[in-house]
N, C-alpha and C. Protein backbone atom coordinates (compact mmCIF):
# COMPACT_ATOMS: atom_id res chain seq x y z
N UNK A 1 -18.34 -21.78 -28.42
CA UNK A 1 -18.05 -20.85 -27.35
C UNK A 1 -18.01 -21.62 -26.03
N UNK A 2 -17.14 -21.65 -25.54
CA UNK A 2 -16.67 -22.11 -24.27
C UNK A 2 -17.39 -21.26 -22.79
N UNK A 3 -17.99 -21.81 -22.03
CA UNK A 3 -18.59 -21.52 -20.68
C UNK A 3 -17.14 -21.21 -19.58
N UNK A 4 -16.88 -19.68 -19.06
CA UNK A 4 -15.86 -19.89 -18.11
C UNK A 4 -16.62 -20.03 -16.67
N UNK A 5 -15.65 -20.88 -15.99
CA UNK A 5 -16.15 -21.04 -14.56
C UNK A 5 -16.82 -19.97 -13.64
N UNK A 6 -17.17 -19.78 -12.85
CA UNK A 6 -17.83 -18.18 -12.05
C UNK A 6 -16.54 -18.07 -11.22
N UNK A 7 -15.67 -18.69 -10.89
CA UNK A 7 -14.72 -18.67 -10.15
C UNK A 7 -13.57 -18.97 -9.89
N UNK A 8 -12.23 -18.79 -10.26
CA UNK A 8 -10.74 -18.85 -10.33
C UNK A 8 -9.95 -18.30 -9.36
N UNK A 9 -8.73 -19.15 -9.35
CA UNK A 9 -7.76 -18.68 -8.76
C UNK A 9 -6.62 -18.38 -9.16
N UNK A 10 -5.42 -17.33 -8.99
CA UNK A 10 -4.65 -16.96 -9.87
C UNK A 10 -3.64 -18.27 -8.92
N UNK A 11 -2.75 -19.03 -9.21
CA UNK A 11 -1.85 -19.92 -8.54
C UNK A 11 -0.73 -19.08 -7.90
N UNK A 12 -0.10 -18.13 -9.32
CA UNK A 12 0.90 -17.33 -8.81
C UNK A 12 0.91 -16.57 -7.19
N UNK A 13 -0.42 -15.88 -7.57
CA UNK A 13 -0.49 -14.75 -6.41
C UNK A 13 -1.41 -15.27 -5.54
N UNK A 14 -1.98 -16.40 -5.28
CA UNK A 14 -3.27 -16.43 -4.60
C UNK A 14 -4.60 -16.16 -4.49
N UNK A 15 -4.66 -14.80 -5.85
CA UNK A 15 -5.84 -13.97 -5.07
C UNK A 15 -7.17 -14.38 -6.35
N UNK A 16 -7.72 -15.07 -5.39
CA UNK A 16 -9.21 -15.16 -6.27
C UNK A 16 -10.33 -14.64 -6.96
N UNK A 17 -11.13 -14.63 -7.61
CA UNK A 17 -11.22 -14.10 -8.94
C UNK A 17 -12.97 -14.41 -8.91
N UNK A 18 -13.98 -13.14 -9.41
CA UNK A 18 -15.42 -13.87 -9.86
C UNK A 18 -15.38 -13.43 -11.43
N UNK A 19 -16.21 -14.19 -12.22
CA UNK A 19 -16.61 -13.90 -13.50
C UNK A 19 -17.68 -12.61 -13.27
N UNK A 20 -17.60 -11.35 -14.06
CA UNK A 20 -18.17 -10.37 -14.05
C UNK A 20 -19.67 -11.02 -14.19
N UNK A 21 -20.66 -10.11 -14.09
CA UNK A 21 -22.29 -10.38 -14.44
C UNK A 21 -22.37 -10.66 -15.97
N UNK A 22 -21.43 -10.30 -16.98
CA UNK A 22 -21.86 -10.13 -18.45
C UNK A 22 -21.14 -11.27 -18.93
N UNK A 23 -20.24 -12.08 -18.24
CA UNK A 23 -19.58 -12.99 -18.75
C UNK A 23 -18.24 -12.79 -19.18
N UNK A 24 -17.80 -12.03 -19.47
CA UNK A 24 -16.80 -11.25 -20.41
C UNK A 24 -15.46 -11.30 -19.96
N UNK A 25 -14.98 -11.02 -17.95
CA UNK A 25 -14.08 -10.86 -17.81
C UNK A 25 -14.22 -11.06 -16.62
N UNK A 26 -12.85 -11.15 -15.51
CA UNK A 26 -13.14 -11.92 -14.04
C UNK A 26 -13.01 -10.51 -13.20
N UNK A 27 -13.33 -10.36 -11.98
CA UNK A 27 -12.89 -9.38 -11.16
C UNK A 27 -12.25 -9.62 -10.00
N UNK A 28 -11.21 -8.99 -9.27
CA UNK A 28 -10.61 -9.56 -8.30
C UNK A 28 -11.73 -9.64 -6.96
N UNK A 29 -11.51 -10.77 -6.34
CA UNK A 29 -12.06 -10.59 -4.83
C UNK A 29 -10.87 -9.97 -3.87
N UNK A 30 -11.24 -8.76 -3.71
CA UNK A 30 -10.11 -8.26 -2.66
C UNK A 30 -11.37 -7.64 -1.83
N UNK A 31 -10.45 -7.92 -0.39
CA UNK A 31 -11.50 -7.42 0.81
C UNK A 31 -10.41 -6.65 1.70
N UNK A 32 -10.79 -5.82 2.35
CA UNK A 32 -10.14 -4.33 3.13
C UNK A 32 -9.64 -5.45 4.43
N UNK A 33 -8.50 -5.38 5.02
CA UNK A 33 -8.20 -6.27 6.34
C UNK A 33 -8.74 -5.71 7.50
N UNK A 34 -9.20 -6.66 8.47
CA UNK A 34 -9.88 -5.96 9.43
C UNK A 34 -8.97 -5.12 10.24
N UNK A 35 -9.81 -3.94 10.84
CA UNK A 35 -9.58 -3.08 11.26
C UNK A 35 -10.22 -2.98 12.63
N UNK A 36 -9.62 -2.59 13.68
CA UNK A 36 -9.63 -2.36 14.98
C UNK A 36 -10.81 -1.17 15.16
N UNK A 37 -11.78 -1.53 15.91
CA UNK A 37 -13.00 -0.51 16.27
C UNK A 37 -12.34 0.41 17.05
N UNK A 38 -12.61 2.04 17.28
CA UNK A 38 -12.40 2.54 18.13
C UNK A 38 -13.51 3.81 18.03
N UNK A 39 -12.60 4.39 19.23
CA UNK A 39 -14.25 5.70 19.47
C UNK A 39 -13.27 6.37 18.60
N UNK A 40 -13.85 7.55 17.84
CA UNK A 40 -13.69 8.33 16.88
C UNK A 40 -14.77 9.71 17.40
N UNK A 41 -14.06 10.37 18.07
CA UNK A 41 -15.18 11.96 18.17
C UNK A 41 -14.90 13.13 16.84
N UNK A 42 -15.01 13.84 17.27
CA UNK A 42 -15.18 15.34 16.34
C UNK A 42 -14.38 15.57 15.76
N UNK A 43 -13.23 15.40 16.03
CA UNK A 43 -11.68 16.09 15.57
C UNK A 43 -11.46 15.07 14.90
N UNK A 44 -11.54 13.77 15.11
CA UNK A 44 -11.36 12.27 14.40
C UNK A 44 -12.17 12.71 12.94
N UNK A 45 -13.36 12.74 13.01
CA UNK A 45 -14.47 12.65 11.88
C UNK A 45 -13.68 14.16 11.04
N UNK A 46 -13.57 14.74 11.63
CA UNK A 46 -12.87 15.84 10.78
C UNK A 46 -12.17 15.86 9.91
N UNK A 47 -11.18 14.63 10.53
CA UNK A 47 -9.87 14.32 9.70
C UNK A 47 -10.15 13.58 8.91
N UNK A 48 -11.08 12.97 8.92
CA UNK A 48 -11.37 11.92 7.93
C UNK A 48 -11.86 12.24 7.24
N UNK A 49 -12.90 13.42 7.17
CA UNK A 49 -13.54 13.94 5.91
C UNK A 49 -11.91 14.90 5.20
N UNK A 50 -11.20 15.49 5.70
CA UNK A 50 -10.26 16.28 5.09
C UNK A 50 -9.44 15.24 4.43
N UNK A 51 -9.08 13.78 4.97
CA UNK A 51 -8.06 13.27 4.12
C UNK A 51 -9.14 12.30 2.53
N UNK A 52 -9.75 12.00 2.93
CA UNK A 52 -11.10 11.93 2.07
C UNK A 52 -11.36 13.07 0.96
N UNK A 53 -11.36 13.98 1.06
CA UNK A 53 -11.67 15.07 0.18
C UNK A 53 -10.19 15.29 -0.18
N UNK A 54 -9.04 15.84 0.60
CA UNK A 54 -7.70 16.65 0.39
C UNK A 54 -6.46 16.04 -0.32
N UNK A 55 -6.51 14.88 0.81
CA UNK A 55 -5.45 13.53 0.63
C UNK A 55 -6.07 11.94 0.17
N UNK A 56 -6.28 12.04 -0.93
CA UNK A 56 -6.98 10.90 -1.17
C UNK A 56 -5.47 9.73 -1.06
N UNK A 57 -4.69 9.90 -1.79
CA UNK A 57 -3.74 9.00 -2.06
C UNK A 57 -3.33 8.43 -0.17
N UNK A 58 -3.09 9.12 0.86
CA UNK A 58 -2.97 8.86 1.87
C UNK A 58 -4.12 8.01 2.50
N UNK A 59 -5.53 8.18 2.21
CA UNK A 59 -6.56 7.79 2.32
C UNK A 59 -6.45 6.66 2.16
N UNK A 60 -6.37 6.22 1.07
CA UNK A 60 -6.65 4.96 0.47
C UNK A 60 -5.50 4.16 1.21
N UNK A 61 -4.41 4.47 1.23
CA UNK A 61 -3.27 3.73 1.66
C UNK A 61 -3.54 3.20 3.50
N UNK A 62 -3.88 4.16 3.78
CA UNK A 62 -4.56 3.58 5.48
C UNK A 62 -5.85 3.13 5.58
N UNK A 63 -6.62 3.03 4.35
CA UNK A 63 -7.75 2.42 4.32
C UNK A 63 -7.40 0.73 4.06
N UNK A 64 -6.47 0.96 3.04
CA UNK A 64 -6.42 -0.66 2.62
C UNK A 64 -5.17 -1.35 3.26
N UNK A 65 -4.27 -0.78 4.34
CA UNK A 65 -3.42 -0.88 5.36
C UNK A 65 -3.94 -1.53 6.44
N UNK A 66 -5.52 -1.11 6.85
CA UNK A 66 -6.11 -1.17 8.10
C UNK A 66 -5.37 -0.25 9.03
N UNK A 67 -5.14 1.08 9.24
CA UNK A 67 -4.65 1.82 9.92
C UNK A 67 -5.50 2.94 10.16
N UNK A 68 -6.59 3.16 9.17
CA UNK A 68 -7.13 4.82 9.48
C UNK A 68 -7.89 5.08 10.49
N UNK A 69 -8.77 3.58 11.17
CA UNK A 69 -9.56 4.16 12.46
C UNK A 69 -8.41 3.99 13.58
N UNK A 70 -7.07 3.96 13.40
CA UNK A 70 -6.66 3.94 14.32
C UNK A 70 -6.21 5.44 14.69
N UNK A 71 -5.28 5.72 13.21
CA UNK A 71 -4.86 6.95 13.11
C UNK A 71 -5.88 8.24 13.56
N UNK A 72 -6.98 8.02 12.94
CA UNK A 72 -8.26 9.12 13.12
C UNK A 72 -8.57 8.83 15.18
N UNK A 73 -8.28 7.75 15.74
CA UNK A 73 -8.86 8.09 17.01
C UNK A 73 -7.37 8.82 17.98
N UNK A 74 -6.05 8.41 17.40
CA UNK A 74 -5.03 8.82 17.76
C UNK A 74 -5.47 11.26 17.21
N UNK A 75 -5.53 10.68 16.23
CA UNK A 75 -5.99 12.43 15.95
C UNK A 75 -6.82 13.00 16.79
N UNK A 76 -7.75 12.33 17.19
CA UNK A 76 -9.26 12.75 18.01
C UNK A 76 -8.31 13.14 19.42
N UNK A 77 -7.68 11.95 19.92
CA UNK A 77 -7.12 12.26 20.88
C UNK A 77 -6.27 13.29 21.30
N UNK A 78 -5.20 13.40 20.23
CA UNK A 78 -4.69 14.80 20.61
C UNK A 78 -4.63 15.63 20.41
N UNK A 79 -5.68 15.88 19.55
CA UNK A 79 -6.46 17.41 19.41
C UNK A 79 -7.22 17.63 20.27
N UNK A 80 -8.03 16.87 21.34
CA UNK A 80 -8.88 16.97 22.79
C UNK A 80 -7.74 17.86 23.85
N UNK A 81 -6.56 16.58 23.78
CA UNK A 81 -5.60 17.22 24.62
C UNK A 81 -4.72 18.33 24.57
N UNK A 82 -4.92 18.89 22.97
CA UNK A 82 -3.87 19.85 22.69
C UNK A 82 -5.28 21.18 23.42
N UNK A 83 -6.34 20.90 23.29
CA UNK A 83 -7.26 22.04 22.98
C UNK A 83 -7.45 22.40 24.58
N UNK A 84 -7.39 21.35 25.28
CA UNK A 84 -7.68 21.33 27.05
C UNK A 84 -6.47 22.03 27.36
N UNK A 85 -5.32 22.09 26.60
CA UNK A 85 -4.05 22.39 27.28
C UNK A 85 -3.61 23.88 26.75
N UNK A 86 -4.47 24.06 25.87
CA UNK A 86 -4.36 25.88 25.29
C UNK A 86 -5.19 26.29 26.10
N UNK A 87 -6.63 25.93 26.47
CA UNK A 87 -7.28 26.20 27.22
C UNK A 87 -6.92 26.73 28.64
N UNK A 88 -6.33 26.30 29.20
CA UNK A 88 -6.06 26.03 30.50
C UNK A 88 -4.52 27.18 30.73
N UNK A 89 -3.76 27.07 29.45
CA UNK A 89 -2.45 28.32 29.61
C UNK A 89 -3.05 29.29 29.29
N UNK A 90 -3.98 29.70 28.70
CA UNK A 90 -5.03 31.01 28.15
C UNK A 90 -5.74 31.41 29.99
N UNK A 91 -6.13 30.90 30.30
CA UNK A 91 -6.81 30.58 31.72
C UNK A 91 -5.67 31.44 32.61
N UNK A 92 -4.85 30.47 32.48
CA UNK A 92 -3.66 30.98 33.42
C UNK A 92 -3.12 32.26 33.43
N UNK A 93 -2.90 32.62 32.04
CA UNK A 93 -2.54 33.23 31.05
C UNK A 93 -2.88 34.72 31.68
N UNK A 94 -4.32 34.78 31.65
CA UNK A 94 -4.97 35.88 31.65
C UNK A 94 -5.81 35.98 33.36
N UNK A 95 -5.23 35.13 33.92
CA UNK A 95 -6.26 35.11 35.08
C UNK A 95 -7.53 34.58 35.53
N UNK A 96 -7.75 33.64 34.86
CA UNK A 96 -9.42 33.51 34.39
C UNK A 96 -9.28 32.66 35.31
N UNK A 97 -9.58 32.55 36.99
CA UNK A 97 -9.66 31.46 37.81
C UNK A 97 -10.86 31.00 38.56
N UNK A 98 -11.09 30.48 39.31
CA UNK A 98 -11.95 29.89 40.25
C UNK A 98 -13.12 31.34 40.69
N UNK A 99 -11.89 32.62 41.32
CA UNK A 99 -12.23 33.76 41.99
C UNK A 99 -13.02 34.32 40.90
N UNK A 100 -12.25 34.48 39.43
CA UNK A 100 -13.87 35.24 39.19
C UNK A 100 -14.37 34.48 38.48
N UNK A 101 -14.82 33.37 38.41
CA UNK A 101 -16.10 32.15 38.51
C UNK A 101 -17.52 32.78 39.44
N UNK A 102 -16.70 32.97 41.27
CA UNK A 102 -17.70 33.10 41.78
C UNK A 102 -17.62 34.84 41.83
N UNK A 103 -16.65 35.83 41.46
CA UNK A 103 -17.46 36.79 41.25
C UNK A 103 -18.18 37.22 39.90
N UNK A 104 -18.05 36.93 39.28
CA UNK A 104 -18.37 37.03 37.68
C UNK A 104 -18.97 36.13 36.67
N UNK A 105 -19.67 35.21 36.80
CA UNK A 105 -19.98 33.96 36.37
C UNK A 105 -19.90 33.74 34.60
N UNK A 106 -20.52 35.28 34.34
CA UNK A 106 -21.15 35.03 33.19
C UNK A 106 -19.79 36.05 32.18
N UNK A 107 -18.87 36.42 33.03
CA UNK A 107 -17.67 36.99 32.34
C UNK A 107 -16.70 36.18 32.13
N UNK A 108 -16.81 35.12 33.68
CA UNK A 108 -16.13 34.05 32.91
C UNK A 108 -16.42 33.06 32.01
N UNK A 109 -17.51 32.63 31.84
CA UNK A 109 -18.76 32.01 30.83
C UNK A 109 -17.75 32.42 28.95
N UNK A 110 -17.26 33.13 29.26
CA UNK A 110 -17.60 34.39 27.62
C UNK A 110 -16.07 33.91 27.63
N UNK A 111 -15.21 34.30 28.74
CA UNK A 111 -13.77 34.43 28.49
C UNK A 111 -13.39 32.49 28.05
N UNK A 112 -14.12 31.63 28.63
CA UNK A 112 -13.23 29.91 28.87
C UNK A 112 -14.06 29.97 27.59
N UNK A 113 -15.23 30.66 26.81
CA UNK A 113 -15.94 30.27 25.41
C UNK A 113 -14.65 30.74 24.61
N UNK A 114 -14.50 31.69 24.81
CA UNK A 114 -13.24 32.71 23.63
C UNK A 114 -12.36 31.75 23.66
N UNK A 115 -11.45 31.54 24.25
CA UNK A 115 -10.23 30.36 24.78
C UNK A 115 -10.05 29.46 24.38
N UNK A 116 -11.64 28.51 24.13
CA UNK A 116 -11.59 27.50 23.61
C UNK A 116 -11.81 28.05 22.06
N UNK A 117 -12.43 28.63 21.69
CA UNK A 117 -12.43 28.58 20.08
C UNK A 117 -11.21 29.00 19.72
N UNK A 118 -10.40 29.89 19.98
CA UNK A 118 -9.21 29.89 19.69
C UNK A 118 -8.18 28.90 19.69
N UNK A 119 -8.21 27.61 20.65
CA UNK A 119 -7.78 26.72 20.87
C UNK A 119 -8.17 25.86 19.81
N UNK A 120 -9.02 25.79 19.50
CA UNK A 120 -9.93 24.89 18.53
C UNK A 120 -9.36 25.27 17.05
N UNK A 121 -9.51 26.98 16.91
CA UNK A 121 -8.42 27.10 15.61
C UNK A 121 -7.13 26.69 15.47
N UNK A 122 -6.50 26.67 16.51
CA UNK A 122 -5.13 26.30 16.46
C UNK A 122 -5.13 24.97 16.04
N UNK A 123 -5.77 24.09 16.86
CA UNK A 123 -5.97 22.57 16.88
C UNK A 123 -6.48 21.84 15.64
N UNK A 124 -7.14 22.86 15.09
CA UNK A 124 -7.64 22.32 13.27
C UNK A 124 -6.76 22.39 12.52
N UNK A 125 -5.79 23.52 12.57
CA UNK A 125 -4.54 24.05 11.54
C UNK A 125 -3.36 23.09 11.66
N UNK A 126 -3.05 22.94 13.05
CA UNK A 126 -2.44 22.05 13.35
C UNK A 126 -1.84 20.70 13.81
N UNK A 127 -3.17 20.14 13.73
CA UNK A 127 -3.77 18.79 13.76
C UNK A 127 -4.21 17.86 12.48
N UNK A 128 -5.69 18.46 13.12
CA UNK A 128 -6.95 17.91 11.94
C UNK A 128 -6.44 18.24 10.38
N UNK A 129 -6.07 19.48 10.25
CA UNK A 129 -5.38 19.80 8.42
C UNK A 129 -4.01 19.74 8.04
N UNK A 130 -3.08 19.16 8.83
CA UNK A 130 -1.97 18.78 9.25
C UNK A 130 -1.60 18.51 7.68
């Protein structure tokens, strides 16, 4: 019985090789390419658990691309901006200004809360679950 090396290289393809723990058979050394740090908030992490659970095949492909923390902070981003910008035509929308801020504090409190969660549904449906 012949001893195989702990370590090979395929010539063809390049890609190097360890002998399993049991002896038996080699495994590839493949490593994920680096990937660019970025901030990732709420809407980001969102998406990532949905393509993780929903879209695996997409998953994997921007995982081993090096693309998904990019994609996920590009998501974060304009779901912030889509949600500030429903926000703000809802605002307009309905009147909800400065004036009754200072006459009404706590009516407007309730109305920019409503606004945004509605904004926020939109922004999940049409974003984050895209």
């Amino acid at each position: 019985m012949t001893t195989l090396p702990p370590h090979c290289t395929d010539e063809q393809t390049g890609i190097t090789y360890t002998l399993s723990a049991d002896g038996n058979y080699y495994i590839p050394d493949l490593i994920l390419p680096p990937q660019e740090e970025y901030d990732i908030g709420r809407y980001g992490r969102m998406r990532h658990y949905y393509l993780r659970k929903h879209r695996k095949g997409l998953f994997s492909v921007m995982l081993t691309q090096g693309t998904l923390n990019q994609h996920l902070h590009e998501v974060d981003v304009r779901a912030w901006e889509q949600v500030d910008a429903i926000v703000q035509h809802f605002a307009k929308q309905n009147g909800t200004d400065e004036a009754l801020k200072a006459r009404d504090p706590m009516r407007w409190v309730g109305l920019m809360n409503n606004y945004r969660h509605c904004a926020e549904e939109i922004v999940l449906r049409e974003v984050v679950w895209e």
